[in-house]
N, C-alpha and C. Protein backbone atom coordinates (compact mmCIF):
# COMPACT_ATOMS: atom_id res chain seq x y z
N UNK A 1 -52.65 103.40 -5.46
CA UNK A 1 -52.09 102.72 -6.60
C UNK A 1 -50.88 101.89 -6.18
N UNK A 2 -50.85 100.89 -6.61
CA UNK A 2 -49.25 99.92 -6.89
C UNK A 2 -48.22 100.49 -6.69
N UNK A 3 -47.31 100.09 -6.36
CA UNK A 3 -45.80 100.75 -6.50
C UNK A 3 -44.99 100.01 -7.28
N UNK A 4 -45.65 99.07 -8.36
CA UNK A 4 -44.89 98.73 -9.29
C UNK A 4 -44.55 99.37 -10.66
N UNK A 5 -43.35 98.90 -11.03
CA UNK A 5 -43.43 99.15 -12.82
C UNK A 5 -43.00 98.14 -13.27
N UNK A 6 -43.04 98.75 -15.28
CA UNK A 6 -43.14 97.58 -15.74
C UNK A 6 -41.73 97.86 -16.43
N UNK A 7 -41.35 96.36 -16.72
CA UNK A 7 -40.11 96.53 -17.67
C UNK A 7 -40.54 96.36 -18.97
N UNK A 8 -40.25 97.28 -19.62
CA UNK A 8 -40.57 97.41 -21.06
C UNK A 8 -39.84 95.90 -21.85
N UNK A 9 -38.76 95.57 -21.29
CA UNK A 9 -38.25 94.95 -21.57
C UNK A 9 -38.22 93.56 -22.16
N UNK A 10 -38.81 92.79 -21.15
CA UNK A 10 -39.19 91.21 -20.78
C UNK A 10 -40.81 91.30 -20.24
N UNK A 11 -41.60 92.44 -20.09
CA UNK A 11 -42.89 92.54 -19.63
C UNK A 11 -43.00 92.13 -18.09
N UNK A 12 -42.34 92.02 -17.62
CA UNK A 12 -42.49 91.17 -16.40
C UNK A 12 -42.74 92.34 -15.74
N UNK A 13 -42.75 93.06 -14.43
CA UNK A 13 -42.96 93.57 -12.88
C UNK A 13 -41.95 93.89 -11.92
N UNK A 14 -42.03 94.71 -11.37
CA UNK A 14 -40.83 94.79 -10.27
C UNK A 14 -41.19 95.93 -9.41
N UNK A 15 -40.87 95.81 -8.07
CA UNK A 15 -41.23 96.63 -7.43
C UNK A 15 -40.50 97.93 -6.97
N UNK A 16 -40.73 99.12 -6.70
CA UNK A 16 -39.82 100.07 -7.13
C UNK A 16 -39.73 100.52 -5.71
N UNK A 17 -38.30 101.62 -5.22
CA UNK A 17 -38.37 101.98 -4.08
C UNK A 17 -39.39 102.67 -3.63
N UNK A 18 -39.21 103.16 -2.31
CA UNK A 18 -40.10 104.25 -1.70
C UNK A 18 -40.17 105.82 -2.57
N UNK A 19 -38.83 105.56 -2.80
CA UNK A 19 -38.61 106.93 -3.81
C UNK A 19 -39.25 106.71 -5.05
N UNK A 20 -40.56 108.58 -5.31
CA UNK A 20 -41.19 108.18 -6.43
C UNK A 20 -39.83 108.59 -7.79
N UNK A 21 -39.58 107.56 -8.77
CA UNK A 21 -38.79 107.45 -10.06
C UNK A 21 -39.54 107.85 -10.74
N UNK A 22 -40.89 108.17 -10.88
CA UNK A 22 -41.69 107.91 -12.31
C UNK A 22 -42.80 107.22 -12.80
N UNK A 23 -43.63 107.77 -13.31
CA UNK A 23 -44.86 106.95 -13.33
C UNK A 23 -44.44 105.68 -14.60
N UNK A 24 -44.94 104.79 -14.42
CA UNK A 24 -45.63 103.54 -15.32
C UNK A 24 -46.28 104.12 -16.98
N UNK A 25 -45.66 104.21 -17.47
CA UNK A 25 -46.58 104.56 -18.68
C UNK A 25 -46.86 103.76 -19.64
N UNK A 26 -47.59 103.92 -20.44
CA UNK A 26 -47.80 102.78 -21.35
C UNK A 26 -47.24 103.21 -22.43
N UNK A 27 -46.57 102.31 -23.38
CA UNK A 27 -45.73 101.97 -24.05
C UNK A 27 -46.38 102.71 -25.72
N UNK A 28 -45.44 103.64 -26.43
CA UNK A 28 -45.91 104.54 -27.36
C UNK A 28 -46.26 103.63 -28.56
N UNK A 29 -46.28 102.56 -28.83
CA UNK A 29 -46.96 101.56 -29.81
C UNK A 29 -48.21 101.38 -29.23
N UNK A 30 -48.82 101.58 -28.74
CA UNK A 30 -50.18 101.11 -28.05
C UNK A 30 -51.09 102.38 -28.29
N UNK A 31 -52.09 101.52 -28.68
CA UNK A 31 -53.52 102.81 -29.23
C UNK A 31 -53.89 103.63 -27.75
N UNK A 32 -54.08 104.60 -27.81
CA UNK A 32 -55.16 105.19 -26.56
C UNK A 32 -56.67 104.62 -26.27
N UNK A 33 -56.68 104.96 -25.32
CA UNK A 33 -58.34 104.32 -24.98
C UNK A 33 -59.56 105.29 -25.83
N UNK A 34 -59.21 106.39 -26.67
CA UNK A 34 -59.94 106.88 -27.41
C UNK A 34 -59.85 106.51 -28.78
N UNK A 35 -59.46 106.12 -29.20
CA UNK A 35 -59.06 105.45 -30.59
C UNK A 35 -59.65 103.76 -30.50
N UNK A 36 -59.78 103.32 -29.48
CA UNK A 36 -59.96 101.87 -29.26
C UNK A 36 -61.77 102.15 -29.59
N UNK A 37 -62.15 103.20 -28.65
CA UNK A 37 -63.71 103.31 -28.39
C UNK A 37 -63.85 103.90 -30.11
N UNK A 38 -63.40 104.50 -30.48
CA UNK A 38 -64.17 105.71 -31.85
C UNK A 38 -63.45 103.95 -32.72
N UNK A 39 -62.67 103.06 -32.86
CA UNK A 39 -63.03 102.06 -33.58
C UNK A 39 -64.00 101.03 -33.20
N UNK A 40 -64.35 100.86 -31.90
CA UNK A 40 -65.73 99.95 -31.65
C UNK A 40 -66.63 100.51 -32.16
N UNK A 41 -66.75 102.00 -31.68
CA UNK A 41 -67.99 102.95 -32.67
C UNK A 41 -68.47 102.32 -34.16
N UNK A 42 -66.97 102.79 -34.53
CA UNK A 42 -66.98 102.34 -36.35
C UNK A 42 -67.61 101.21 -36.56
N UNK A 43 -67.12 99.91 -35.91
CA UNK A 43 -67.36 98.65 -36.00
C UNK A 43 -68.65 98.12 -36.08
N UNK A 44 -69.52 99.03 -34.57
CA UNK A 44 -70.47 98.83 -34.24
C UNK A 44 -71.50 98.77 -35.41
N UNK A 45 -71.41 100.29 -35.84
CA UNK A 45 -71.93 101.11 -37.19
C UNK A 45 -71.86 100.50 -38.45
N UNK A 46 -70.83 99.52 -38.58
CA UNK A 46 -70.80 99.09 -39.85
C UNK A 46 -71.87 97.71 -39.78
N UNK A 47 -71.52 97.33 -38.73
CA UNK A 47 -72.07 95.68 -38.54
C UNK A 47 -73.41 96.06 -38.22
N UNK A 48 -74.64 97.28 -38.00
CA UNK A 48 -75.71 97.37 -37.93
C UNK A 48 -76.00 97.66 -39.13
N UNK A 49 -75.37 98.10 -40.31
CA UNK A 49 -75.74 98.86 -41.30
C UNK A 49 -75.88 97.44 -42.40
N UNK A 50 -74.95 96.50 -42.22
CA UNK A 50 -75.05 95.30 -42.86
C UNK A 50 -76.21 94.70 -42.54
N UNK A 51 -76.51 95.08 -41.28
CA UNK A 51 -77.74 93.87 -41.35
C UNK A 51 -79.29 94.16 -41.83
N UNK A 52 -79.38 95.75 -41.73
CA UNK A 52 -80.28 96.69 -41.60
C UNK A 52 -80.27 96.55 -43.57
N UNK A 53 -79.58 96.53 -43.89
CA UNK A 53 -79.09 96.28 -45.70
C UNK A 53 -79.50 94.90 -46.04
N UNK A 54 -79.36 94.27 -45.33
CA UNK A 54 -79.34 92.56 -45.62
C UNK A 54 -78.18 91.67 -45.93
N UNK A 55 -76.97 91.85 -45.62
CA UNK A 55 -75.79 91.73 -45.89
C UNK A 55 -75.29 90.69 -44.25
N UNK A 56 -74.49 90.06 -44.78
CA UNK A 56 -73.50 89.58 -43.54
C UNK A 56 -72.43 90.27 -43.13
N UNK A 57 -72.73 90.88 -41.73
CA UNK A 57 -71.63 91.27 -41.45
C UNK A 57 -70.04 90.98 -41.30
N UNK A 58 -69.46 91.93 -42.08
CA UNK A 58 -68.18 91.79 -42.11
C UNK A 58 -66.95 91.30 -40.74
N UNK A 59 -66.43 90.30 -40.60
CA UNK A 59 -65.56 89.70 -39.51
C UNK A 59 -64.15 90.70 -39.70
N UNK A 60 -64.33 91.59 -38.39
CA UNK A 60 -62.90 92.36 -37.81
C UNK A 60 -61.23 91.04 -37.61
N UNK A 61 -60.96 91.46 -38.63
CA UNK A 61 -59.84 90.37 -38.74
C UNK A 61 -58.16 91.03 -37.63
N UNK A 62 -58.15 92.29 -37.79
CA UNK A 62 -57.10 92.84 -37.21
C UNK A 62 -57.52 93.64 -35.53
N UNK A 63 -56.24 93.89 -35.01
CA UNK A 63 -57.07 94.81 -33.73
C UNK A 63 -56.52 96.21 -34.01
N UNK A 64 -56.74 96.77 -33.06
CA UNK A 64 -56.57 98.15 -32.38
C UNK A 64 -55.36 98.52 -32.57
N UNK A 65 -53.62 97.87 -32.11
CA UNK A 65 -52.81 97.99 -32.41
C UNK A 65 -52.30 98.13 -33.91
N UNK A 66 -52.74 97.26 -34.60
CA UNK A 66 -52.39 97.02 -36.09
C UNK A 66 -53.27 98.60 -36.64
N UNK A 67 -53.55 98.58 -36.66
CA UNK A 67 -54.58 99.73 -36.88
C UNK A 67 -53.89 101.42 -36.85
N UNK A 68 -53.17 101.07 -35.12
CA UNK A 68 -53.08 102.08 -34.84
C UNK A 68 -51.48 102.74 -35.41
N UNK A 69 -50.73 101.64 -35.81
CA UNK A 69 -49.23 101.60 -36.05
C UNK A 69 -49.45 101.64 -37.64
C-alpha cells in the first residue's frame, strides 16, 4: 500500500514519514461500501418492478451521501 495520506482538509495528498502515524481513513460523512450496495439493491428492485408493472422508471435524483447524512 501507499504511504500517503490525505488531508481532510484541502483534499489534496502528502506523503508521510517512514514512521507508521496512522492509517488513512475515510472521512465519517461518507456512506460505507455496504449501504452504497443494499441502495443499488433497492434501486435495482424498484426500477425492475416499474417496468415489469408498466410504469417508467423512476430517475435517482440524489446519491449515496445525501442519503446517508
Amino acid at each position: 500500500m501507499s504511504r500517503t495520506k490525505r488531508n481532510h482538509l484541502d483534499g489534496s495528498l502528502y506523503i508521510m514519514d517512514d514512521e507508521k502515524q496512522g492509517r488513512d481513513k475515510k472521512p465519517y460523512n461518507k456512506p460505507p461500501k455496504w449501504f452504497k450496495q443494499k441502495q443499488r439493491r433497492k434501486e435495482r428492485t424498484q426500477a425492475k418492478q416499474d417496468l415489469h408493472q408498466g410504469y417508467q422508471p423512476e430517475v435517482v435524483h440524489h446519491g449515496d451521501q445525501w442519503d446517508w447524512n
